[in-house]
Protein backbone atom coordinates (compact mmCIF):
# COMPACT_ATOMS: atom_id res chain seq x y z
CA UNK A 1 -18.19 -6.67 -42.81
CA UNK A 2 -15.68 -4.55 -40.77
CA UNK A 3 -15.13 -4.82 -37.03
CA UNK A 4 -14.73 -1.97 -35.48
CA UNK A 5 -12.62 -2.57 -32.86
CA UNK A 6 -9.77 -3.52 -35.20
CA UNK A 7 -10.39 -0.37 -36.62
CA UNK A 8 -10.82 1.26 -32.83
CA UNK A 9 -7.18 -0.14 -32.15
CA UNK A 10 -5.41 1.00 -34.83
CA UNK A 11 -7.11 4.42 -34.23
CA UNK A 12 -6.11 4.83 -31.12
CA UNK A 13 -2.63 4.36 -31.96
CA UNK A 14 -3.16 6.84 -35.05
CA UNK A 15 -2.82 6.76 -38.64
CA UNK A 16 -0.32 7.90 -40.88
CA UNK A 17 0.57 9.75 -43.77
CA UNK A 18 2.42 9.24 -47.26
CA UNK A 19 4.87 11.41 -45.24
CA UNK A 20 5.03 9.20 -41.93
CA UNK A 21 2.91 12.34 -39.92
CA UNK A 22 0.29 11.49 -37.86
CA UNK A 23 -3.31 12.91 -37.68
CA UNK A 24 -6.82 12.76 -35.51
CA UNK A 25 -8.23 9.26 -35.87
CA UNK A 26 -11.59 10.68 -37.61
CA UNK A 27 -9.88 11.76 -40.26
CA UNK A 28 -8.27 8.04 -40.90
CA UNK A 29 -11.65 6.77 -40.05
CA UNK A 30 -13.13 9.01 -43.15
CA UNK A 31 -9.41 8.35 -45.52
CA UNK A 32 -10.87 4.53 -45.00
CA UNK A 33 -14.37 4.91 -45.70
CA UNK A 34 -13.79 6.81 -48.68
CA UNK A 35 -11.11 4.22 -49.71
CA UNK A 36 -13.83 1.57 -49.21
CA UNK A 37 -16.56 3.83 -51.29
CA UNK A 38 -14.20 4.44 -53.96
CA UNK A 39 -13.30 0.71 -54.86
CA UNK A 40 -17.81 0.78 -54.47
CA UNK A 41 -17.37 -1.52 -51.64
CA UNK A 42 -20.63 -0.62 -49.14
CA UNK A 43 -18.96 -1.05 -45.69
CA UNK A 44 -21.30 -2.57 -42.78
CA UNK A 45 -19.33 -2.49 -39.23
CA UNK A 46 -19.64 -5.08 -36.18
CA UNK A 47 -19.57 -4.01 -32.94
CA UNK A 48 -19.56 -7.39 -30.99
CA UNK A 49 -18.32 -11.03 -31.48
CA UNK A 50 -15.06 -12.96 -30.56
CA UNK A 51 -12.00 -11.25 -31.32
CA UNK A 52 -10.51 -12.50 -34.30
CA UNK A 53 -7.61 -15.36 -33.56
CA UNK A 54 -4.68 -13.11 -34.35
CA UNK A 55 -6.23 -11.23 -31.59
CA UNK A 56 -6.45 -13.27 -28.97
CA UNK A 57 -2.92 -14.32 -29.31
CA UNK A 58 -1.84 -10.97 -29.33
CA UNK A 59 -3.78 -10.31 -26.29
CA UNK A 60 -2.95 -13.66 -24.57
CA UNK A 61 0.86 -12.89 -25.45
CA UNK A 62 0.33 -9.33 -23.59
CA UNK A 63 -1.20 -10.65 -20.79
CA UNK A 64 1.88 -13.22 -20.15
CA UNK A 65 4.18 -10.53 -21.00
CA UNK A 66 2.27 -8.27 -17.96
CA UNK A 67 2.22 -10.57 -15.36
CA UNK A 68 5.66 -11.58 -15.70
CA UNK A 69 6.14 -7.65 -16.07
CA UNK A 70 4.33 -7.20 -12.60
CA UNK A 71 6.10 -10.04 -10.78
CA UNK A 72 9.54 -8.68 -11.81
CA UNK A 73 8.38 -5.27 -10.44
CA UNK A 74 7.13 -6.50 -7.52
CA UNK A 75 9.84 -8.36 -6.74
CA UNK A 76 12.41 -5.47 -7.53
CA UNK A 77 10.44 -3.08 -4.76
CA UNK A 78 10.63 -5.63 -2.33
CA UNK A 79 14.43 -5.41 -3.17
CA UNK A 80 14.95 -2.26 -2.80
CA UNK A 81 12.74 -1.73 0.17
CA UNK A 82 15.05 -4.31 2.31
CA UNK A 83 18.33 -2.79 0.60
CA UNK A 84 16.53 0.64 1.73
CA UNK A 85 15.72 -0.78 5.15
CA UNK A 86 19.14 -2.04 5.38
CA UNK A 87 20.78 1.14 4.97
CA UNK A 88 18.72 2.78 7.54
CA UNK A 89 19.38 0.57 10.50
CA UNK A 90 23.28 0.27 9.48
CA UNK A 91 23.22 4.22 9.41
CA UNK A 92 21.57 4.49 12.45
CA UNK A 93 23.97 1.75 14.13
CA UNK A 94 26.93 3.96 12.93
CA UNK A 95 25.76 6.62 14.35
CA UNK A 96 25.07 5.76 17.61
CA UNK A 97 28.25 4.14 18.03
CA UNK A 98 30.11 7.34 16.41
CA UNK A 99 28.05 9.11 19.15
CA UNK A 100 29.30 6.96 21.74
CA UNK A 101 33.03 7.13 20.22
CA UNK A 102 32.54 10.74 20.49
CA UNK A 103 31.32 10.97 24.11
CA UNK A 104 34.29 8.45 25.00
CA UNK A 105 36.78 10.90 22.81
CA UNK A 106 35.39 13.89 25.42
CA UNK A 107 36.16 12.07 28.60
CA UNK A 108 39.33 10.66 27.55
CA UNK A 109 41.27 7.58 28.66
CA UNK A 110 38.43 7.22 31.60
CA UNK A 111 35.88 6.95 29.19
CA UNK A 112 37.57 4.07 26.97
CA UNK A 113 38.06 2.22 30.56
CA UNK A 114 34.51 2.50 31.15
CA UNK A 115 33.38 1.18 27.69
CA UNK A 116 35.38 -1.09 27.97
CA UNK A 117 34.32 -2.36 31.31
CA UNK A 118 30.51 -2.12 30.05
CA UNK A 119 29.60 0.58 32.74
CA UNK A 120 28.91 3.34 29.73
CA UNK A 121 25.40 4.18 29.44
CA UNK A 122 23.49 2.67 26.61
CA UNK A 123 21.51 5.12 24.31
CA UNK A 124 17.65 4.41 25.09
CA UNK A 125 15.51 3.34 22.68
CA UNK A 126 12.79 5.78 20.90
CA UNK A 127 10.21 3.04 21.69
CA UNK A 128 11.49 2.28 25.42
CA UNK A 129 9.33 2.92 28.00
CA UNK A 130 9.84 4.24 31.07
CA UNK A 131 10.55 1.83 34.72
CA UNK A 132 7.29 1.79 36.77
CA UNK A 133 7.61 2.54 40.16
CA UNK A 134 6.43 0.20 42.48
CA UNK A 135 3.71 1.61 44.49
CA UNK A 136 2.36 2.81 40.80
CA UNK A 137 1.14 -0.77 40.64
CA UNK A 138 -1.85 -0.87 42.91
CA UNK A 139 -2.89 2.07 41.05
CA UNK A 140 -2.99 0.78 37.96
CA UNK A 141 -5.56 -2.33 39.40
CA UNK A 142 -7.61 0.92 40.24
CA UNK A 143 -7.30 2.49 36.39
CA UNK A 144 -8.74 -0.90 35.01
CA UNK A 145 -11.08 -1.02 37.85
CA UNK A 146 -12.35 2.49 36.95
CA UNK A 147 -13.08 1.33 33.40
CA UNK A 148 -15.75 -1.42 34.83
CA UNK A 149 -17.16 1.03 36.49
CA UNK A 150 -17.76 3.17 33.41
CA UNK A 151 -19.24 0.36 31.87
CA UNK A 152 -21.26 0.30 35.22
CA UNK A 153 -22.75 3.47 35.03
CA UNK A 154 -23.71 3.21 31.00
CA UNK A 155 -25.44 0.20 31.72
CA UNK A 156 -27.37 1.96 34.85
CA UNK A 157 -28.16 4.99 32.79
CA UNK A 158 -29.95 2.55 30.42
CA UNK A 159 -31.93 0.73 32.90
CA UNK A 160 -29.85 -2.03 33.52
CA UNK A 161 -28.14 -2.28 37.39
CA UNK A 162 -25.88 -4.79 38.65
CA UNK A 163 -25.51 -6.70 35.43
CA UNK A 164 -22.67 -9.30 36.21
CA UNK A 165 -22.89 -10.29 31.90
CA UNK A 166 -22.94 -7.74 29.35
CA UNK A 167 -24.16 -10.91 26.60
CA UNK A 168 -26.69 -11.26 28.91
CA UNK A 169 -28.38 -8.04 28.11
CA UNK A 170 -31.20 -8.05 25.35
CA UNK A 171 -30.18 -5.06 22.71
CA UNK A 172 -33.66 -5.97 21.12
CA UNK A 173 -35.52 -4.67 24.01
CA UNK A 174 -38.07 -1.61 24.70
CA UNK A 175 -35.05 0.15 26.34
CA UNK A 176 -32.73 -0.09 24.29
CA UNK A 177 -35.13 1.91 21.25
C-alpha cells in the first residue's frame, strides 16, 4: 500500500533526474509506477488515514517554526510602525519650529524679542476648531431642538402624535406594515 499524499508532497515539490533537472509531476508519478510494475510489485494507493509519525513531526515542527515566524513579524511591524510614527511627528516638529525660526529670521531682532517673550503666534492645529461666538450658543439649543422635531414629524407621518417615548411605540403594529 502507497499513500498518496506522501507521494502528493514530494510531487509538488517535483522530481528529479539522473541529471538533477526537474520535470511535470505526472511524469514522476508514471517513472514510479513503472518502477513499482517492473520489480512486479501491484501498487494499491490510500487516500485517507493518519499521517505517518515522521509526518506529524515534520508538520508539528513547521507549525512551531510558523508561529514563532508570525510573532517575530508581527512584532517587527509594530517596530517599524512606531520608528515610522516617530519620524513623522519629529519631522513635523522640525518643521514647524524651522518655520517659526524662519518667520523670526524675517522680522529680525523684534521677532526673537517676541519669541522670546511668548507673544509669537502659535501655528494652529489641522484638527483645531474654530472659537464659537457667543450668541452662536442659543442657536445651537435650537439645531438639537430641530432634530426632535424631525423625529416629531416621522413619528406623525406614521400615525403616531405627541409620543413623549419612542420605546413606547409598538413596531409590531398594523401601522407600522
Amino acid at each position: 500500500m502507497i499513500e498518496i499524499s506522501i507521494w502528493l508532497n514530494q510531487a509538488v515539490r517535483g522530481f528529479r533526474d539522473k541529471r538533477g533537472n526537474t520535470f511535470p509531476h505526472m511524469v514522476g508519478f508514471y517513472h514510479r509506477i513503472c518502477k513499482l510494475l517492473f520489480y512486479r510489485i501491484k501498487p494499491v494507493f490510500v487516500f485517507d488515514g493518519a499521517p505517518p509519525q515522521l509526518k506529524r513531526d515534520t508538520l508539528a515542527r513547521r507549525r512551531m517554526k510558523r508561529s514563532k515566524e508570525s510573532r517575530a513579524a508581527k512584532l517587527a511591524s509594530q517596530k517599524i510602525l512606531g520608528n515610522y510614527l516617530q519620524r513623522q511627528a519629529v519631522a513635523q516638529r522640525l518643521q514647524r519650529q524651522t518655520m517659526a525660526m524662519e518667520s523670526v529670521a524675517r522680522v529680525g531682532t523684534e521677532g526673537i524679542h517676541q519669541l522670546l517673550r511668548g507673544a509669537a503666534k502659535r501655528e494652529k492645529d489641522l484638527f483645531e476648531l474654530p472659537d464659537i461666538p457667543k450668541n452662536e450658543n442659543v442657536e445651537s439649543v435650537d439645531i438639537i431642538s430641530s432634530s426632535d422635531s424631525e423625529t416629531d414629524i416621522i413619528l406623525e407621518n406614521v400615525g403616531f402624535k405627541n409620543v413623549s417615548d419612542v420605546y413606547q411605540v409598538d413596531v409590531t403594529s398594523s401601522k407600522f406594515t
